[in-house]
C-alpha atoms as a PDB file:
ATOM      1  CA  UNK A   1     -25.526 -21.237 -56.384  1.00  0.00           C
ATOM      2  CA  UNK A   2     -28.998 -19.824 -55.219  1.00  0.00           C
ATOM      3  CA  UNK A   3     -32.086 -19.429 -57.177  1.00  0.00           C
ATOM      4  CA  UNK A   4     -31.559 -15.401 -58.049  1.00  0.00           C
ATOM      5  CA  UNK A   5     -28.400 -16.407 -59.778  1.00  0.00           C
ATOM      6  CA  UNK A   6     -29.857 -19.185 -61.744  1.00  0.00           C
ATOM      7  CA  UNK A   7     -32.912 -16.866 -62.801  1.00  0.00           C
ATOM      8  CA  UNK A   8     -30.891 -13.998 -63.751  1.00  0.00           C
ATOM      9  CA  UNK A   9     -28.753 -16.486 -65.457  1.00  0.00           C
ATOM     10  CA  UNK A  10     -31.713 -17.731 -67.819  1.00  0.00           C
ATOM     11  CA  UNK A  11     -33.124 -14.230 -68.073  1.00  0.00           C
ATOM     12  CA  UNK A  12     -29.707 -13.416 -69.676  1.00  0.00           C
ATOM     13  CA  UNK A  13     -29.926 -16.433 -71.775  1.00  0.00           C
ATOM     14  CA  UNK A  14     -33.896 -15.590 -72.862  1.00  0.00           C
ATOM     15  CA  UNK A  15     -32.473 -11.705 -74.067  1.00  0.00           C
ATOM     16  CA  UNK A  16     -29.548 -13.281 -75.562  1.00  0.00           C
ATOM     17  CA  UNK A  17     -31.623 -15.823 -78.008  1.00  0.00           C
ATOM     18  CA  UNK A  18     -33.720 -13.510 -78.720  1.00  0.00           C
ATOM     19  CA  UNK A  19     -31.173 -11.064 -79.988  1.00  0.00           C
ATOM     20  CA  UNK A  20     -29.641 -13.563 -81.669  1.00  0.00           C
ATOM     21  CA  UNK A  21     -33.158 -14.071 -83.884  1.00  0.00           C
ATOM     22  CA  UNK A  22     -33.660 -10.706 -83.862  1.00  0.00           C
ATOM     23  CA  UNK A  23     -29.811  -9.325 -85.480  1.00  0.00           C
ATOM     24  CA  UNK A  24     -30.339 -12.800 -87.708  1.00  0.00           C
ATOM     25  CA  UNK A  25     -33.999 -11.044 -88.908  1.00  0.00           C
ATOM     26  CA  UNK A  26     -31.570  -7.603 -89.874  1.00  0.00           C
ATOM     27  CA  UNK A  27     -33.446  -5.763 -86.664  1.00  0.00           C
ATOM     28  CA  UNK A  28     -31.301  -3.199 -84.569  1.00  0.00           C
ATOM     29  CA  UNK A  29     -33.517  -4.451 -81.694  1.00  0.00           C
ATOM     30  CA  UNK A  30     -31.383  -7.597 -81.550  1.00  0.00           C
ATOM     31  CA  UNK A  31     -27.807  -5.741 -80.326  1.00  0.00           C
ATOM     32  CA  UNK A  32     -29.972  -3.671 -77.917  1.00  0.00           C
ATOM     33  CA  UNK A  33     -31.162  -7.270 -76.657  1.00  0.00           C
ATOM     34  CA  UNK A  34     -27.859  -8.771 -76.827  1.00  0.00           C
ATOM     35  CA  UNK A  35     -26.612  -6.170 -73.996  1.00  0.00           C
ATOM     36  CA  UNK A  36     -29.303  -6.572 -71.746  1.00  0.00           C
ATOM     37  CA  UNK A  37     -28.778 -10.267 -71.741  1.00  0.00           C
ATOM     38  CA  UNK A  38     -24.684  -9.758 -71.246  1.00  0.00           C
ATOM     39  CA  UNK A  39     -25.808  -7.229 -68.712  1.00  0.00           C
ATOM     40  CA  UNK A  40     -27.404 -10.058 -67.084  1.00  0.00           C
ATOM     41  CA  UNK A  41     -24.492 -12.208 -67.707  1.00  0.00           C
ATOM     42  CA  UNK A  42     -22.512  -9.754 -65.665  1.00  0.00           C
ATOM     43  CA  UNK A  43     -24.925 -10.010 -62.828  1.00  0.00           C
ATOM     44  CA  UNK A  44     -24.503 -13.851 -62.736  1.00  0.00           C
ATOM     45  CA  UNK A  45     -20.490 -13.621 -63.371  1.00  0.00           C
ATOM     46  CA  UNK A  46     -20.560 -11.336 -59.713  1.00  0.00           C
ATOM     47  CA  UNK A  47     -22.890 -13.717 -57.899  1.00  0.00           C
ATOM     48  CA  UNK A  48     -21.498 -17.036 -59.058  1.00  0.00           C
ATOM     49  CA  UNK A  49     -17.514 -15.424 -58.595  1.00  0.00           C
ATOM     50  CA  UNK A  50     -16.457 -16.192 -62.376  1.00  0.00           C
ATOM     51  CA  UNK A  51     -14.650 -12.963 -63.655  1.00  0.00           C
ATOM     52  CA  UNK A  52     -14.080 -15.088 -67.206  1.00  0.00           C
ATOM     53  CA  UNK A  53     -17.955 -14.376 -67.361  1.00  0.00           C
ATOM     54  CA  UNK A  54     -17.442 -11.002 -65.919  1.00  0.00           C
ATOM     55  CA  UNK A  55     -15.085 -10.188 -68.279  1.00  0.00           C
ATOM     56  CA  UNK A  56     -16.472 -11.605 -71.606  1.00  0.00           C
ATOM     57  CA  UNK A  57     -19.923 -10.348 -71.138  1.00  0.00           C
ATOM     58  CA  UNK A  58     -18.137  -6.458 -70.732  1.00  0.00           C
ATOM     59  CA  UNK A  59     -16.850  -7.011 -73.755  1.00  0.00           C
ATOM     60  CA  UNK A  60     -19.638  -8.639 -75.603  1.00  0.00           C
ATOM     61  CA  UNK A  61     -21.273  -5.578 -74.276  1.00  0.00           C
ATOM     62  CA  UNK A  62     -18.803  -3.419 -75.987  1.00  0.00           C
ATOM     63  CA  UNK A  63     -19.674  -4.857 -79.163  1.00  0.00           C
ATOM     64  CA  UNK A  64     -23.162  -4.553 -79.416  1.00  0.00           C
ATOM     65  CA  UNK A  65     -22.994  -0.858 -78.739  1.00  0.00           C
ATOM     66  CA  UNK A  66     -20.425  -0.937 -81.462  1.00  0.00           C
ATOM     67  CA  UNK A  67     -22.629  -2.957 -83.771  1.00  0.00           C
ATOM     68  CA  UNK A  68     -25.663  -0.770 -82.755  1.00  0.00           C
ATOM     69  CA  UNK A  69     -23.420   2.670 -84.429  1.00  0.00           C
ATOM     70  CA  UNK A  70     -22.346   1.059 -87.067  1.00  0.00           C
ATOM     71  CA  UNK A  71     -25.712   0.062 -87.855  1.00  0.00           C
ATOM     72  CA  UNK A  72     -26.749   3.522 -87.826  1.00  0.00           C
ATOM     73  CA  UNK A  73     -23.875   4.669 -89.343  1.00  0.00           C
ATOM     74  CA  UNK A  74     -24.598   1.959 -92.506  1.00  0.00           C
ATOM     75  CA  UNK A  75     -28.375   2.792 -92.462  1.00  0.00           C
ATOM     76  CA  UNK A  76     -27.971   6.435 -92.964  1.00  0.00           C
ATOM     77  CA  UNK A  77     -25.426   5.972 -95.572  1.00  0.00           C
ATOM     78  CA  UNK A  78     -28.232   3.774 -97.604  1.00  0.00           C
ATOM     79  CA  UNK A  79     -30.663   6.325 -96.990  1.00  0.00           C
ATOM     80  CA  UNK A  80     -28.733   8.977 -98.746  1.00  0.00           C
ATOM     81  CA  UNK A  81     -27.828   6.664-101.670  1.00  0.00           C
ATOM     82  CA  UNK A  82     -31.206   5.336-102.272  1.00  0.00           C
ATOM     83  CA  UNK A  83     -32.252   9.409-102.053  1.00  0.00           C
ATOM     84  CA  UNK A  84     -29.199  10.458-104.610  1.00  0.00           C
ATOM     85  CA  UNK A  85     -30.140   7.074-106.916  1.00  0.00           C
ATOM     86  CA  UNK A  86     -34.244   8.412-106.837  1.00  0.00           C
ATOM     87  CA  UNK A  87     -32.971  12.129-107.673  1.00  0.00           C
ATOM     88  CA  UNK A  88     -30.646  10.535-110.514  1.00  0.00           C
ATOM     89  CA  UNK A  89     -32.981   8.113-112.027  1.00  0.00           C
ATOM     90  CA  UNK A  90     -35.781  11.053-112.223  1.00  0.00           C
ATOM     91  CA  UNK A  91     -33.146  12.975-114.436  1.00  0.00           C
ATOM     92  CA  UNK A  92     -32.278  10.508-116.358  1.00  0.00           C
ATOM     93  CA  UNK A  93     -35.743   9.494-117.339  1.00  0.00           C
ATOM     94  CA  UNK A  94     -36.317  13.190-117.837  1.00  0.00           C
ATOM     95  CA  UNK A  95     -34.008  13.550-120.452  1.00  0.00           C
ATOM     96  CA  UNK A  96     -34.909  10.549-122.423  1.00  0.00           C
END
């Protein structure tokens, strides 16, 4: 394998670990990091001729832009219930 490979190889591995800290930290970031890096993987798969990398890293792709909307999805939803708790622990202290 040539140098390009191997360097897109550990740039893939550099975005990968870092999304890994990142998702473990509860940061979005980390799934957006997570793709580049399989994007990268993908890259190396096609030079190096492995379509089990290929293949793996489309998918792993696949589920970070899952995890990235349901992340959303789940953030929004505790938005509006820390909003509708706020607006129902005002009236209830209101009454008292």
């Amino acid at each position: 394998m040539n140098i390009i490979a191997d360097i897109i190889g550990w740039v893939g591995n550099i975005f990968f670990i870092a999304g890994a800290i990142l998702i473990s930290r509860k940061k979005i970031s980390g799934f957006y990091n997570n793709a580049i890096g399989n994007l990268f993987y993908v890259f190396f798969g096609v030079m190096a001729g492995t379509p089990s990398i290929v293949i793996l890293s489309v998918f792993l792709i696949g589920t970070n832009i899952y995890g990235i909307k349901y992340w959303k999805k789940n953030k929004r939803q505790d938005m509006l219930a820390k909003k509708y708790q706020r607006r129902d622990y005002a009236k209830i202290t209101r009454n008292n």
